[in-house]
Protein backbone atom coordinates (compact mmCIF):
# COMPACT_ATOMS: atom_id res chain seq x y z
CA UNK A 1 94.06 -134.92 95.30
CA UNK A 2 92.52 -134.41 91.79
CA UNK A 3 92.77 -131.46 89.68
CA UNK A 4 90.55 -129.27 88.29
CA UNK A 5 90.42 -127.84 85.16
CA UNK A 6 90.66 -123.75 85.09
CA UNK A 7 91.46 -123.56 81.21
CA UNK A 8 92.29 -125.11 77.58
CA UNK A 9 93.82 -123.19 74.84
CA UNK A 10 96.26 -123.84 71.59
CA UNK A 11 99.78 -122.87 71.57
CA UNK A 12 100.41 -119.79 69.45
CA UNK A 13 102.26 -122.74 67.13
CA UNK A 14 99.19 -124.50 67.25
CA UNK A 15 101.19 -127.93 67.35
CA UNK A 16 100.44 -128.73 70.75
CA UNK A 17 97.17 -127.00 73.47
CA UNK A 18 97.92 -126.89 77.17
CA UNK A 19 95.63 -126.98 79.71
CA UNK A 20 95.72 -125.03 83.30
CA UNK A 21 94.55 -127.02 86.18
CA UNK A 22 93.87 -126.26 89.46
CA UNK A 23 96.40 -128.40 92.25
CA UNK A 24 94.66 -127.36 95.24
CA UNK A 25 95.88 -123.67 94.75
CA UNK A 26 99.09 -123.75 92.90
CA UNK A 27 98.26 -123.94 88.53
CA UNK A 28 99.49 -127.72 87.09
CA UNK A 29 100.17 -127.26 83.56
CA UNK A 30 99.02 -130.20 80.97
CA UNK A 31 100.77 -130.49 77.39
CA UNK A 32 98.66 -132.15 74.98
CA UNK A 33 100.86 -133.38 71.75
CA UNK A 34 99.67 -132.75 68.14
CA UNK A 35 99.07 -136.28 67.23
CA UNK A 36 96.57 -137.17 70.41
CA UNK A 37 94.47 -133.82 69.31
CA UNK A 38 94.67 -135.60 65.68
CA UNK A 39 93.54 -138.81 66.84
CA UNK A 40 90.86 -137.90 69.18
CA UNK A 41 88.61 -137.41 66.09
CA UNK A 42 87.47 -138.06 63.21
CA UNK A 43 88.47 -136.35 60.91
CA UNK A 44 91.83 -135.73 62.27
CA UNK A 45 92.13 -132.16 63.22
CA UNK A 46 94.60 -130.43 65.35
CA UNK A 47 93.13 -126.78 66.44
CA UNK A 48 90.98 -125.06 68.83
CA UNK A 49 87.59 -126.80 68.18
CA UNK A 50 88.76 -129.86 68.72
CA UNK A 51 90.63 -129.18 71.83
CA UNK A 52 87.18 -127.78 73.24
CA UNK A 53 85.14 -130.83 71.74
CA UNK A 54 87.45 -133.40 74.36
CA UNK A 55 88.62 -131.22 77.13
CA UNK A 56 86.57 -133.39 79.75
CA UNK A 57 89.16 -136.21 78.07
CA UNK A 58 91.86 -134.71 78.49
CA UNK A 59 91.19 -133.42 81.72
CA UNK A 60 90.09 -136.73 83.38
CA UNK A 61 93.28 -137.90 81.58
CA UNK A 62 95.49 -135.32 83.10
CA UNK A 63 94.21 -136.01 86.56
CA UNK A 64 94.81 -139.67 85.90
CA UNK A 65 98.42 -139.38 85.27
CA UNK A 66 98.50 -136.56 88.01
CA UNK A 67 97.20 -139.04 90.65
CA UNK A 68 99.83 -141.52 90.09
CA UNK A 69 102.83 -139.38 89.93
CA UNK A 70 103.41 -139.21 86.23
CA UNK A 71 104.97 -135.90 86.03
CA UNK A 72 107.74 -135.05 83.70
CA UNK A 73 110.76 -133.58 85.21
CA UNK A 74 109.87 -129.92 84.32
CA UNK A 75 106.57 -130.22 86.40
CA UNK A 76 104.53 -130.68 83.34
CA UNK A 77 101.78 -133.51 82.47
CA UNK A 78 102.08 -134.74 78.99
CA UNK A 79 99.22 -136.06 76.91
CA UNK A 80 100.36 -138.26 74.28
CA UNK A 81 98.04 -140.06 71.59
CA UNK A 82 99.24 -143.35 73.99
CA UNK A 83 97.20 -142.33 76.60
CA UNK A 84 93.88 -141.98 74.61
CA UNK A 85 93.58 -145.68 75.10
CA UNK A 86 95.02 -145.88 78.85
């Protein structure tokens, strides 16, 4: 089953955004680390905007790693700048 994306938004720290996907009726939450929002662009930026600008990224990323089990222990998915290239 994929996911489906429901929302993006910065962390009040803005050092990381999350994003709330759909997992067939119970909410997957996606961590995307500072330095994959800073290398998803030129120029390197880290904030809302940019978020926005590659959420279809990070989303088909998310269900990626969703698909083939790659959940860290707490239930979260984690987006590191290591998967921009996966």
């Amino acid at each position: 089953m994929s996911l489906k994306l429901i929302s993006g938004m910065m962390k009040s720290s803005g050092e990381d955004a999350l994003l709330v996907m759909d997992a067939g009726g119970t909410n997957q939450m996606v961590v995307i680390d500072r330095q994959a929002l800073l290398e998803v662009g030129a120029p390197p930026r880290c904030d809302e905007s940019r978020l926005q600008e590659n959420i279809d990224l990070f989303s088909r990323i998310a269900c990626a790693k969703y698909d083939r089990g790659d959940v860290e222990r707490d239930g979260r998915i984690r987006i590191h700048a290591a998967d921009l290239g996966a």
